[in-house]
C-alpha atoms as a PDB file:
ATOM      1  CA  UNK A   1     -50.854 123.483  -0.649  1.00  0.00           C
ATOM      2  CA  UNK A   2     -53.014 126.394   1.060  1.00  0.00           C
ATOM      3  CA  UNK A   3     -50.484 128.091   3.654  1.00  0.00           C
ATOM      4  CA  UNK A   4     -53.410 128.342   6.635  1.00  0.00           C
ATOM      5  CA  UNK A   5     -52.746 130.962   9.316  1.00  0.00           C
ATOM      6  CA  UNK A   6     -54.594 130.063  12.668  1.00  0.00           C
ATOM      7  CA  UNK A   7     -56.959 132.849  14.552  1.00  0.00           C
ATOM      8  CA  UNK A   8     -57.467 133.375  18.023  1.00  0.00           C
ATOM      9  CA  UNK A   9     -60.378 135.067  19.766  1.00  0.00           C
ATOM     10  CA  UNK A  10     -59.460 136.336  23.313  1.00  0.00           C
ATOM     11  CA  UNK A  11     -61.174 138.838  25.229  1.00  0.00           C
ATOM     12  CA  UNK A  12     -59.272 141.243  26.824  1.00  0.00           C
ATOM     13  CA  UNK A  13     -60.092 142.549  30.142  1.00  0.00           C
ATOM     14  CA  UNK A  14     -57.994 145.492  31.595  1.00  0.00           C
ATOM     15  CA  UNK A  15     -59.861 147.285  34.302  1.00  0.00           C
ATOM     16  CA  UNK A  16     -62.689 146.188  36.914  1.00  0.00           C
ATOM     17  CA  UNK A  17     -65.706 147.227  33.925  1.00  0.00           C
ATOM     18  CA  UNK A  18     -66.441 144.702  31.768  1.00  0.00           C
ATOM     19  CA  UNK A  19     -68.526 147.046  29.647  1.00  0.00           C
ATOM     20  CA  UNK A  20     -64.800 148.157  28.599  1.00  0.00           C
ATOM     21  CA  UNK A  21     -63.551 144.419  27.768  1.00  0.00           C
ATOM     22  CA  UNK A  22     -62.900 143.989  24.257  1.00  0.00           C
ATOM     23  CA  UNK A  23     -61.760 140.867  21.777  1.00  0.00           C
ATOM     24  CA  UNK A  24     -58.873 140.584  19.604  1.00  0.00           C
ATOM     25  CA  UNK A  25     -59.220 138.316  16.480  1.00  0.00           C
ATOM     26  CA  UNK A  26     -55.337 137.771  15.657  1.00  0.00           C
ATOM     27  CA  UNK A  27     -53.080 135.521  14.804  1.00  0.00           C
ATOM     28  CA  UNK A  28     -51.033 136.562  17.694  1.00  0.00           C
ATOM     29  CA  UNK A  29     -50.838 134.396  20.680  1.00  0.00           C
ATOM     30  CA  UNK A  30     -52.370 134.808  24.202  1.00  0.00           C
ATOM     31  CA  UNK A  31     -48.803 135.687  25.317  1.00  0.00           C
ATOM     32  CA  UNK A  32     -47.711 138.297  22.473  1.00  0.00           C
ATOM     33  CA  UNK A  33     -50.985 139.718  23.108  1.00  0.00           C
ATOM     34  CA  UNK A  34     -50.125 139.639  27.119  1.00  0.00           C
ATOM     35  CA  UNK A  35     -46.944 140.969  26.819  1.00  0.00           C
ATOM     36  CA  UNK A  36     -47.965 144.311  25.006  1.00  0.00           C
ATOM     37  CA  UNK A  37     -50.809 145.132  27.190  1.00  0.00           C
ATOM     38  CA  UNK A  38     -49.524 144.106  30.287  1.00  0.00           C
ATOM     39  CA  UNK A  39     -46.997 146.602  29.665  1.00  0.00           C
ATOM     40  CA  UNK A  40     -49.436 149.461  29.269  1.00  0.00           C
ATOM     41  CA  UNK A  41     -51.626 148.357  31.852  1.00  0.00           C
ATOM     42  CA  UNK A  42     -48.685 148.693  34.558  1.00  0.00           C
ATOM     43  CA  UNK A  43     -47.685 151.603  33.024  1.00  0.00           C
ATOM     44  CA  UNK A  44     -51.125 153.622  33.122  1.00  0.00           C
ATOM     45  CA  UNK A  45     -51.338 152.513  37.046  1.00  0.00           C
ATOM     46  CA  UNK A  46     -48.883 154.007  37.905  1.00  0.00           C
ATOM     47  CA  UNK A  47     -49.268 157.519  35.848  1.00  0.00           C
ATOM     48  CA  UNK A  48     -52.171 159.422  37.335  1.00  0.00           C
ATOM     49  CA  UNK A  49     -52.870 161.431  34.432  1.00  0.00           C
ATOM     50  CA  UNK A  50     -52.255 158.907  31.692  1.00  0.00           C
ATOM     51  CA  UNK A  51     -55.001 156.917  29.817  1.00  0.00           C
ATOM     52  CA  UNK A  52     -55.636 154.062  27.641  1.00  0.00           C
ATOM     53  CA  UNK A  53     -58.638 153.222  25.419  1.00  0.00           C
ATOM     54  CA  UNK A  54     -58.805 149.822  23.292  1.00  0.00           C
ATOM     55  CA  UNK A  55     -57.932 151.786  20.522  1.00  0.00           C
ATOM     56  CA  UNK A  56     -54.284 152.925  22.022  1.00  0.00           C
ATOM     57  CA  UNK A  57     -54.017 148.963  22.948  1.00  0.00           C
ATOM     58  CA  UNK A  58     -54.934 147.850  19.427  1.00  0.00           C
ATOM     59  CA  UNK A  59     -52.793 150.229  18.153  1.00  0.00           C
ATOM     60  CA  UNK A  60     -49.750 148.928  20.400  1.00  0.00           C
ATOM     61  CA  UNK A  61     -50.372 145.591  19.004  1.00  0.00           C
ATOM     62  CA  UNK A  62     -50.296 146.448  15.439  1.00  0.00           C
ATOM     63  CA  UNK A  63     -46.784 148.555  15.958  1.00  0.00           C
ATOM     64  CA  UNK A  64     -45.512 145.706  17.849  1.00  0.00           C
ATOM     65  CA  UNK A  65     -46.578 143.124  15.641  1.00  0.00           C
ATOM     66  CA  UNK A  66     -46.866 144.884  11.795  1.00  0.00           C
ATOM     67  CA  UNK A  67     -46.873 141.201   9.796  1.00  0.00           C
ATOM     68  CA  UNK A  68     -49.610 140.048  11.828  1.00  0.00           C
ATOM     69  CA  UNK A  69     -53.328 139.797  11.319  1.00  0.00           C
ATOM     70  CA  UNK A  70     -55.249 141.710  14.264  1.00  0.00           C
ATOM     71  CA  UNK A  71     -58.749 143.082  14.392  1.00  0.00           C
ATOM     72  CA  UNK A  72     -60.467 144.014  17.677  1.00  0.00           C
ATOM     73  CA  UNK A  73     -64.075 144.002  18.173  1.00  0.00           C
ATOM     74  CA  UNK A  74     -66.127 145.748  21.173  1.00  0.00           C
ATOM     75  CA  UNK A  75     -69.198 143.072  21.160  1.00  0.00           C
ATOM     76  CA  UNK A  76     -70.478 140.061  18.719  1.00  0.00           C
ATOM     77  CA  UNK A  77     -73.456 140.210  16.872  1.00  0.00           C
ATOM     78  CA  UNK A  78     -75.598 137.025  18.174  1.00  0.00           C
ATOM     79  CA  UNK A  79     -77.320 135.052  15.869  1.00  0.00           C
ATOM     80  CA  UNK A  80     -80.147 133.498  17.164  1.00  0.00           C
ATOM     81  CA  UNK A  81     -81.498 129.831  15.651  1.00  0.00           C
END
């Protein structure tokens, strides 16, 4: 029998621009992902100087969770029917 991992789409949104939200297609969970780049988020408000792009959250992911699947995507292409 296949071993099937399961995926989850969220969309991440870390600041008051939604033109900066982005999705991760993992097979983390909501939380793992939460966790991470909560920390970051907290983090970066309270540093005036320091900044995070999706990539450096992506990137956090991956380092904190090497055995897992995780893409990120900045938009969907539509397909339209």
């Amino acid at each position: 029998m296949q071993n099937l991992q399961e995926f989850n789409v969220v969309r991440v949104n870390t600041s008051a621009w939604p033109e900066e939200d982005f999705y991760v297609l993992s097979t983390l969970t909501e939380y793992q992902i939460r966790v991470v780049i909560l920390a970051m988020v907290l983090k970066e408000r309270a540093a005036d100087e320091l900044l995070y792009d999706n990539e450096d959250y992506v990137a956090a992911l991956r380092e904190a969770y090497p055995t897992n699947i995780i893409k990120w995507y900045s938009n969907f292409n539509t397909i339209t029917i």
